[in-house]
C-alpha atoms as a PDB file:
ATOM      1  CA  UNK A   1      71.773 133.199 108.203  1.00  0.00           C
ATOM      2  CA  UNK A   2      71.888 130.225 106.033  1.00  0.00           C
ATOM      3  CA  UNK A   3      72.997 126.910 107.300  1.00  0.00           C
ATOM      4  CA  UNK A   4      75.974 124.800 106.307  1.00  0.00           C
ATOM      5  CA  UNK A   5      75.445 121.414 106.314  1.00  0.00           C
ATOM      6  CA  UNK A   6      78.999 119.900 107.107  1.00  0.00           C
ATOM      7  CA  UNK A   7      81.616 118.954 104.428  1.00  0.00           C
ATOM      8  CA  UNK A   8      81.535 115.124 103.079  1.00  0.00           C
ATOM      9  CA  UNK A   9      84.132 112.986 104.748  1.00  0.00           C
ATOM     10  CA  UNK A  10      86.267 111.537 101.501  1.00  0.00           C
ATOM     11  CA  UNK A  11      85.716 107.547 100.805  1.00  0.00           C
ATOM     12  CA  UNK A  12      89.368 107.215 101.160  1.00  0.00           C
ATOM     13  CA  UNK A  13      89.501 108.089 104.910  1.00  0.00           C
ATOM     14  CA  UNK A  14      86.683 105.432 105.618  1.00  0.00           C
ATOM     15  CA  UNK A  15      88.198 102.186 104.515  1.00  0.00           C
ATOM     16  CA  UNK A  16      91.746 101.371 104.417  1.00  0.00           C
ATOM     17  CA  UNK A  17      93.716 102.122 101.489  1.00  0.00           C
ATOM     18  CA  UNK A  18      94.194  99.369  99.186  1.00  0.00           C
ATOM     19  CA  UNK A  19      97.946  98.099  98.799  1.00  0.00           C
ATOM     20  CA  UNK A  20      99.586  99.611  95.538  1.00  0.00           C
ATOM     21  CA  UNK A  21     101.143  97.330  93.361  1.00  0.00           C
ATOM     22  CA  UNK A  22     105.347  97.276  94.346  1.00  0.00           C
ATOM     23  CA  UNK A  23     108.411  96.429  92.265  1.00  0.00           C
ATOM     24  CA  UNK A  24     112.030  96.112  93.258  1.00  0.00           C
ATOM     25  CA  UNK A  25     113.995  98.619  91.068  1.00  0.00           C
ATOM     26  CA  UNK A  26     116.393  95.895  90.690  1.00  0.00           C
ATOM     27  CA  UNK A  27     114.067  93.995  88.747  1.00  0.00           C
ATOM     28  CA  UNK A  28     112.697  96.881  86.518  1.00  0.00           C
ATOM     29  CA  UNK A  29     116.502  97.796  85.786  1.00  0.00           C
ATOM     30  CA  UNK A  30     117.855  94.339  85.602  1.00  0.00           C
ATOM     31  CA  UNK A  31     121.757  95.931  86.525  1.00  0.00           C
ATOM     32  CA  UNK A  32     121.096  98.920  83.767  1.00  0.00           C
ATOM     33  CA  UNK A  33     121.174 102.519  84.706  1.00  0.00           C
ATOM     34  CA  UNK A  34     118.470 103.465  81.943  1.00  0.00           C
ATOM     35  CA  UNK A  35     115.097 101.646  80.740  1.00  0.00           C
ATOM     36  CA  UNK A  36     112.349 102.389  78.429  1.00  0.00           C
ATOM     37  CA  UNK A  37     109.108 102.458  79.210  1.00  0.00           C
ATOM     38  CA  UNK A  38     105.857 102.338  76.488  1.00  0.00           C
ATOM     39  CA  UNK A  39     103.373 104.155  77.321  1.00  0.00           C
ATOM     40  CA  UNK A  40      99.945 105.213  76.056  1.00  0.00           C
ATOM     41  CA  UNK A  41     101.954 105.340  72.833  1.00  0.00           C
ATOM     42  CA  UNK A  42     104.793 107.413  74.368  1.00  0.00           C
ATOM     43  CA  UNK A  43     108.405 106.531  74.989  1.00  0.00           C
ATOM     44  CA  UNK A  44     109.594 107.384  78.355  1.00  0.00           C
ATOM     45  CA  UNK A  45     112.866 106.516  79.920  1.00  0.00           C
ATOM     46  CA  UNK A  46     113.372 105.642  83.453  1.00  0.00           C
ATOM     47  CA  UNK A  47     117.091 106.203  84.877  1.00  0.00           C
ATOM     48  CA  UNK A  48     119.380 106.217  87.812  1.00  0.00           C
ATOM     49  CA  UNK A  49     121.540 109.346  88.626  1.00  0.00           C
ATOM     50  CA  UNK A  50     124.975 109.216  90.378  1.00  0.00           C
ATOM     51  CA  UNK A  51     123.255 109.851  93.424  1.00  0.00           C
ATOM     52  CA  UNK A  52     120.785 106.534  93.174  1.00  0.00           C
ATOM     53  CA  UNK A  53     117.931 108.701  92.577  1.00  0.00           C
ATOM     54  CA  UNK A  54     115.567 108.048  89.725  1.00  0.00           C
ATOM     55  CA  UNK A  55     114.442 110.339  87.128  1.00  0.00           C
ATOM     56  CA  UNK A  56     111.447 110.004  84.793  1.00  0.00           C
ATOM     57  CA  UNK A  57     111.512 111.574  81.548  1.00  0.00           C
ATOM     58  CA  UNK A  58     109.534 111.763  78.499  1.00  0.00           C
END
């Protein structure tokens, strides 16, 4: 029978992760339910629903 060496452990468990950058939605919005963001090129919109979620579209 062939051997099986064990699977790599991913770099990502070994060292901490590193802190993702963080913004208020407050300050994105700035008291508007709907912003545009540019992208790559693309137009995407970024809004708040009735419910306070936020929805991403393209």
């Amino acid at each position: 029978m062939p051997s099986h060496s064990p699977l790599p452990t991913p770099a990502s468990s070994a060292a901490p992760p590193a802190a993702l950058p963080r913004f208020d939605s407050t300050e994105l919005l700035k008291g508007a339910t709907t912003v545009e963001i540019q992208h790559a090129g693309q137009r995407y919109l970024l809004r708040v629903t009735r419910e306070n979620k936020l929805i991403l579209t393209k």
